[in-house]
Protein backbone atom coordinates (compact mmCIF):
# COMPACT_ATOMS: atom_id res chain seq x y z
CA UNK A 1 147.14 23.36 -88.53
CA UNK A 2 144.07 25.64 -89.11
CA UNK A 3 145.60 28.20 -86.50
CA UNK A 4 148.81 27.78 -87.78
CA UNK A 5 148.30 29.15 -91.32
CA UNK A 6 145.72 32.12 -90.48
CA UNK A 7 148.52 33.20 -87.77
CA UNK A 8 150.86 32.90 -90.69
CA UNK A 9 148.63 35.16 -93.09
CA UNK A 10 147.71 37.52 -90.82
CA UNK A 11 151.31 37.73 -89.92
CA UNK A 12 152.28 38.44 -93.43
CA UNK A 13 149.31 40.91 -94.25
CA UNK A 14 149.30 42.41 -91.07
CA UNK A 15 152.60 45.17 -93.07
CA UNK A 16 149.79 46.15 -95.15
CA UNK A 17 146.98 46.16 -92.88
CA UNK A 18 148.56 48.94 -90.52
CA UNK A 19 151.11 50.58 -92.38
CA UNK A 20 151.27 54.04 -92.16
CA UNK A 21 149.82 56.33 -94.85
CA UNK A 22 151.51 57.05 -97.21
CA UNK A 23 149.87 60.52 -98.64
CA UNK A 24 147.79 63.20 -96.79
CA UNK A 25 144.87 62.44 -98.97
CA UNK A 26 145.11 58.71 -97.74
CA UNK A 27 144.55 59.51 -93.81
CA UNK A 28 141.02 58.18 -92.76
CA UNK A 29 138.39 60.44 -93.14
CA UNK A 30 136.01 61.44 -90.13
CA UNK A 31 132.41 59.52 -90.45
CA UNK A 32 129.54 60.64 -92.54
CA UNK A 33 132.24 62.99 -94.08
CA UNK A 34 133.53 63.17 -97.42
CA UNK A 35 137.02 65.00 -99.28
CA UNK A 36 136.31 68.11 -100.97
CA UNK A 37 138.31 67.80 -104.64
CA UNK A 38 140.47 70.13 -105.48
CA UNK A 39 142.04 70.39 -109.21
CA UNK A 40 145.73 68.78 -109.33
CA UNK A 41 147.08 71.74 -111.03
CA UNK A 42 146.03 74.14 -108.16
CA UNK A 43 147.89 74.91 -104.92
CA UNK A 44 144.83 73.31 -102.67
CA UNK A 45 145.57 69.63 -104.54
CA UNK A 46 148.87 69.75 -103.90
CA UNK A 47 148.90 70.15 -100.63
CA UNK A 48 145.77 67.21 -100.34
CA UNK A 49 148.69 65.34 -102.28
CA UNK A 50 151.56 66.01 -100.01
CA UNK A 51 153.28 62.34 -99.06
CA UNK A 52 153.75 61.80 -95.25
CA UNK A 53 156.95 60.42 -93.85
CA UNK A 54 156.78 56.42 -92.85
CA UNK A 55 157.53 57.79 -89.37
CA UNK A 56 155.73 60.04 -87.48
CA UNK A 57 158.88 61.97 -85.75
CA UNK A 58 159.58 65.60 -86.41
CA UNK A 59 163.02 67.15 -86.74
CA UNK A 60 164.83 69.94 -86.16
CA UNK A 61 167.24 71.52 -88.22
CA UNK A 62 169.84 69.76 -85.49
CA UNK A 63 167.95 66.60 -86.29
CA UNK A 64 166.93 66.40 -82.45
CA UNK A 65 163.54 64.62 -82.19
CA UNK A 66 160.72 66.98 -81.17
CA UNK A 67 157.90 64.53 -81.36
CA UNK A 68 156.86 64.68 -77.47
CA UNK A 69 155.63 68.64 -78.48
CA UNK A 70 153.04 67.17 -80.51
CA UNK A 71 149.59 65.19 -80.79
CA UNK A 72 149.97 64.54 -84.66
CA UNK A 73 148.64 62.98 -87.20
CA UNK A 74 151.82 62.56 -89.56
CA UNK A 75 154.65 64.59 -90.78
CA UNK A 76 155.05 65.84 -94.18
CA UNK A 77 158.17 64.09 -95.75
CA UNK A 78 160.15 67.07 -97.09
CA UNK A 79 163.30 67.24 -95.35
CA UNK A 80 164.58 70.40 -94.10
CA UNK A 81 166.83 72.12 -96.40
CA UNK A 82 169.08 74.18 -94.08
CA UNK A 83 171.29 73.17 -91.15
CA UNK A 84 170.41 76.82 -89.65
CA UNK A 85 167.70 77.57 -87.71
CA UNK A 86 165.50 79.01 -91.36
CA UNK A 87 162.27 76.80 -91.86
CA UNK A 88 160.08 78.20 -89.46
CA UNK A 89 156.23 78.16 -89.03
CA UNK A 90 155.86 80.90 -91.84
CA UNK A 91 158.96 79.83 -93.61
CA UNK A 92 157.33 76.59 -94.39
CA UNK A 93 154.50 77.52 -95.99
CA UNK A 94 156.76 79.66 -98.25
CA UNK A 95 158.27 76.45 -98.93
CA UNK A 96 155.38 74.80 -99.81
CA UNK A 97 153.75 77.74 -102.58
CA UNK A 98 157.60 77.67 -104.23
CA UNK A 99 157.84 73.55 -104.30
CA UNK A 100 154.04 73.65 -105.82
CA UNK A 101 155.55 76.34 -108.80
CA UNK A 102 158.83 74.43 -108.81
CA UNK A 103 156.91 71.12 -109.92
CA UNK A 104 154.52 72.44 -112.17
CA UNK A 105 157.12 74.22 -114.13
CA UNK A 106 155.21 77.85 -113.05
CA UNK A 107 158.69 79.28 -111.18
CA UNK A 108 157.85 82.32 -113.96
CA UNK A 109 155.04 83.17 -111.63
CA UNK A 110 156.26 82.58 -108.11
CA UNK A 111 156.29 84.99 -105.61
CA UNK A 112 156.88 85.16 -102.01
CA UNK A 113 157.29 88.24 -100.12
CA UNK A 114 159.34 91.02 -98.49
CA UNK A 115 159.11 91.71 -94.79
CA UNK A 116 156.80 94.93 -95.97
CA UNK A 117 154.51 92.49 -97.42
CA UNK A 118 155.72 93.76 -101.22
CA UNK A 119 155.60 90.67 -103.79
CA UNK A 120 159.43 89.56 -104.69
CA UNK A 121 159.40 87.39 -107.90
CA UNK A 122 161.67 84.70 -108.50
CA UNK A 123 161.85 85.83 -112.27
CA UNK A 124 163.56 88.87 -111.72
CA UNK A 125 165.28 88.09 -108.77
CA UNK A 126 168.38 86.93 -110.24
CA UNK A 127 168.77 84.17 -107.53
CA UNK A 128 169.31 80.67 -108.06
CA UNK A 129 166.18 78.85 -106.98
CA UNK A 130 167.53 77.75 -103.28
CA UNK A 131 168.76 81.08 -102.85
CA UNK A 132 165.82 82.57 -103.32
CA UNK A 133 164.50 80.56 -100.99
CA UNK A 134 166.73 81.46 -98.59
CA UNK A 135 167.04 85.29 -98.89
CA UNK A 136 162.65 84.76 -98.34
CA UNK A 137 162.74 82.27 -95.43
CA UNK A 138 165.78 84.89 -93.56
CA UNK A 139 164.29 88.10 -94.38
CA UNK A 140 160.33 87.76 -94.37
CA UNK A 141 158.20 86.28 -91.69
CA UNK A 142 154.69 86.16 -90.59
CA UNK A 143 154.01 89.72 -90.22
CA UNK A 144 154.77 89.53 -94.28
CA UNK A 145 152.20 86.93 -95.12
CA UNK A 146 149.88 88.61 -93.10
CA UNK A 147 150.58 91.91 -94.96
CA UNK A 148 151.01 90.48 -98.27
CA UNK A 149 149.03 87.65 -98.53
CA UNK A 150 144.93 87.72 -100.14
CA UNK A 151 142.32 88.17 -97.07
CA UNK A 152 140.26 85.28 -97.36
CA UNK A 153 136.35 84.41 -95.78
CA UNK A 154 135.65 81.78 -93.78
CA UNK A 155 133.12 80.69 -95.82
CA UNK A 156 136.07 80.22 -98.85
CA UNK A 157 138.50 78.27 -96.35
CA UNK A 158 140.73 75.88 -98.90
CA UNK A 159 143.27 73.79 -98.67
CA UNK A 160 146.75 75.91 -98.51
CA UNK A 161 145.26 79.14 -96.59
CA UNK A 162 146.73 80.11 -93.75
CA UNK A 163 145.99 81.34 -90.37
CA UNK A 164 148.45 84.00 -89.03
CA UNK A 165 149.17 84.96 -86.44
CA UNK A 166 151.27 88.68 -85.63
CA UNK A 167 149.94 91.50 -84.52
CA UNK A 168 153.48 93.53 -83.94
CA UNK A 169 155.44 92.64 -86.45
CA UNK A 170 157.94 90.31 -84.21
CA UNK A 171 156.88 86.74 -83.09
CA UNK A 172 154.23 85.11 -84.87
CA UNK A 173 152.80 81.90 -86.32
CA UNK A 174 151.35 81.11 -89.41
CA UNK A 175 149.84 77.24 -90.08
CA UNK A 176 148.16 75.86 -93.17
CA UNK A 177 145.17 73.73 -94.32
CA UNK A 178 145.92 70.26 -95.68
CA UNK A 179 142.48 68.69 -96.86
CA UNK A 180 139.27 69.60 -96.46
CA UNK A 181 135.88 67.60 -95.71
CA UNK A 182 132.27 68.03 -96.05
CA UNK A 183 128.83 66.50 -94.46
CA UNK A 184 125.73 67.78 -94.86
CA UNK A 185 124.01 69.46 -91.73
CA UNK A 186 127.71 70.01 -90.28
CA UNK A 187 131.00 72.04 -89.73
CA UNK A 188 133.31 71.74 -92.68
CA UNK A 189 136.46 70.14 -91.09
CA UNK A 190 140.55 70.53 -91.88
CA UNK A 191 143.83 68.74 -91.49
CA UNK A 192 146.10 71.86 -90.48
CA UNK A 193 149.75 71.69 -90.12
CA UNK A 194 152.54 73.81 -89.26
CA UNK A 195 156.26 73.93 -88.96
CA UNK A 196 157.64 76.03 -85.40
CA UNK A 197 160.42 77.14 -83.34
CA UNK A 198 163.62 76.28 -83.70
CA UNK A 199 163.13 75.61 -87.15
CA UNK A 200 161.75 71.72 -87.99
CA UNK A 201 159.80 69.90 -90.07
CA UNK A 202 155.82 70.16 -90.34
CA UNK A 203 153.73 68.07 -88.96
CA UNK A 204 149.55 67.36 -89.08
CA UNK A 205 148.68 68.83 -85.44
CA UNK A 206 145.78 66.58 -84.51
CA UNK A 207 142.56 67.82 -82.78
CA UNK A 208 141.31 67.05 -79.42
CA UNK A 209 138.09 65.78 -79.18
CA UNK A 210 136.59 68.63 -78.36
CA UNK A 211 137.95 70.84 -81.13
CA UNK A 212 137.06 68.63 -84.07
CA UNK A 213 136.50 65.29 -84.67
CA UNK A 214 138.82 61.87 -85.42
CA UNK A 215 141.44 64.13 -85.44
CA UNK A 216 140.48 66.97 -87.76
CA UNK A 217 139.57 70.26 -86.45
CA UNK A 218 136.65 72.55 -86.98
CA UNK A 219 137.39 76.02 -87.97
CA UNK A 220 136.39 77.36 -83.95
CA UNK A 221 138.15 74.37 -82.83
CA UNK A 222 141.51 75.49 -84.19
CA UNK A 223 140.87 78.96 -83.02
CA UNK A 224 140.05 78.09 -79.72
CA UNK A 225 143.25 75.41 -79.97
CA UNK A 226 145.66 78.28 -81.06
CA UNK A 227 144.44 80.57 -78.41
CA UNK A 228 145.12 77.78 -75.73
CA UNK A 229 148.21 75.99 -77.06
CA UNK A 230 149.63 78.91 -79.63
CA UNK A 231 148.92 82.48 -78.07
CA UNK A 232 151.08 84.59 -80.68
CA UNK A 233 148.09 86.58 -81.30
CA UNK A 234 144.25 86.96 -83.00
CA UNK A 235 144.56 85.08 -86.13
CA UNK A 236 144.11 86.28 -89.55
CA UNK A 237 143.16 84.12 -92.30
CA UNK A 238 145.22 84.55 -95.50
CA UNK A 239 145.63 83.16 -99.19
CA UNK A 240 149.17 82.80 -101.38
């Protein structure tokens, strides 16, 4: 009878015991290390903040499952918002900066960019919101972040800064920091995510073993993982 109720209680706690989180700033943190705050009202708590889909499967904008690319960690529930191939690697991130302003009520100071780089505000773009969006994610790219977006050291490395990748002007890839941990004596460590071709949703890439650790990667660990699994180029780090 003992067995009997301790099978039933683990059976009924067992949803809550392994659930999936729920939030990036819920995923388990490597050990000895701890979260770096950020302030809510800035772009790097948002993104700490960002809630995860209950299933870790990634879209494309034909809703075909892409999951098999991928080693990840979760995937960041915002569903696409086109049925065209739009929301790309650096389209995303765009995404991201204008949901953060959209939110906050701060759309009088969003930006995102031309293909030149030039800063194109929403406030006197006479566009709705979504089109806006759109005209950004079909005519910029991530030769445009790289040229428009704040150099950044590595030193400074935040949550939502960016490493991109374009050295032409054609093909690229840009992905973004999610969280950020600490521990003294050691490597600063980051969740990074990205969106990619044909346009999907973004996921939490998760590091090998021997480019991080429990999953997060070390600042040479994702360089060294780009250059094997993402060769579009040297990357560049870069700030909204």
């Amino acid at each position: 009878m003992k067995w009997f109720i301790f099978l039933l209680i683990l059976f009924l706690i067992s949803p809550i015991l392994y659930s999936s989180p729920s939030k990036i700033s819920s995923l388990p943190l490597p050990l000895d290390y701890v979260r770096v705050p950020y302030a809510d009202t800035s772009f790097s708590g948002y993104v700490q903040k960002l809630s995860l889909k209950s299933e870790n499967k990634v879209y494309s904008y034909k809703r075909e499952d892409l999951s098999h690319w991928y080693e990840s960690l979760g995937v960041i529930d915002k569903p696409l918002l086109y049925t065209d191939d739009l929301e790309q690697c650096a389209d995303f991130t765009m995404r991201l900066w204008a949901d953060f302003h959209k939110e906050n009520n701060l759309l009088s100071e969003l930006y995102l960019f031309q293909y030149s780089g030039k800063k194109a505000f929403y406030k006197s773009s006479g566009k709705t919101f979504p089109q806006f969006l759109r005209n950004a994610f079909a005519n910029s790219n991530s030769h445009s972040i790289k040229m428009g977006g704040r150099e950044v050291k590595v030193t400074e490395l935040r949550p939502g800064d960016l490493f991109v990748q374009n050295e032409n002007g054609g093909i690229g890839h840009v992905s973004i920091i999610l969280d950020h941990v600490k521990s003294e004596g050691r490597e600063d460590l980051f969740l990074i995510g990205f969106s990619f071709m044909p346009a999907q949703e973004m996921h939490i890439e998760k590091a090998p073993d021997n480019r991080g650790k429990s999953g997060w990667f070390s600042y040479r660990g994702f360089i060294a993982h780009l250059a094997e699994k993402y060769p579009y180029g040297k990357p560049v780090l870069r700030r909204f």
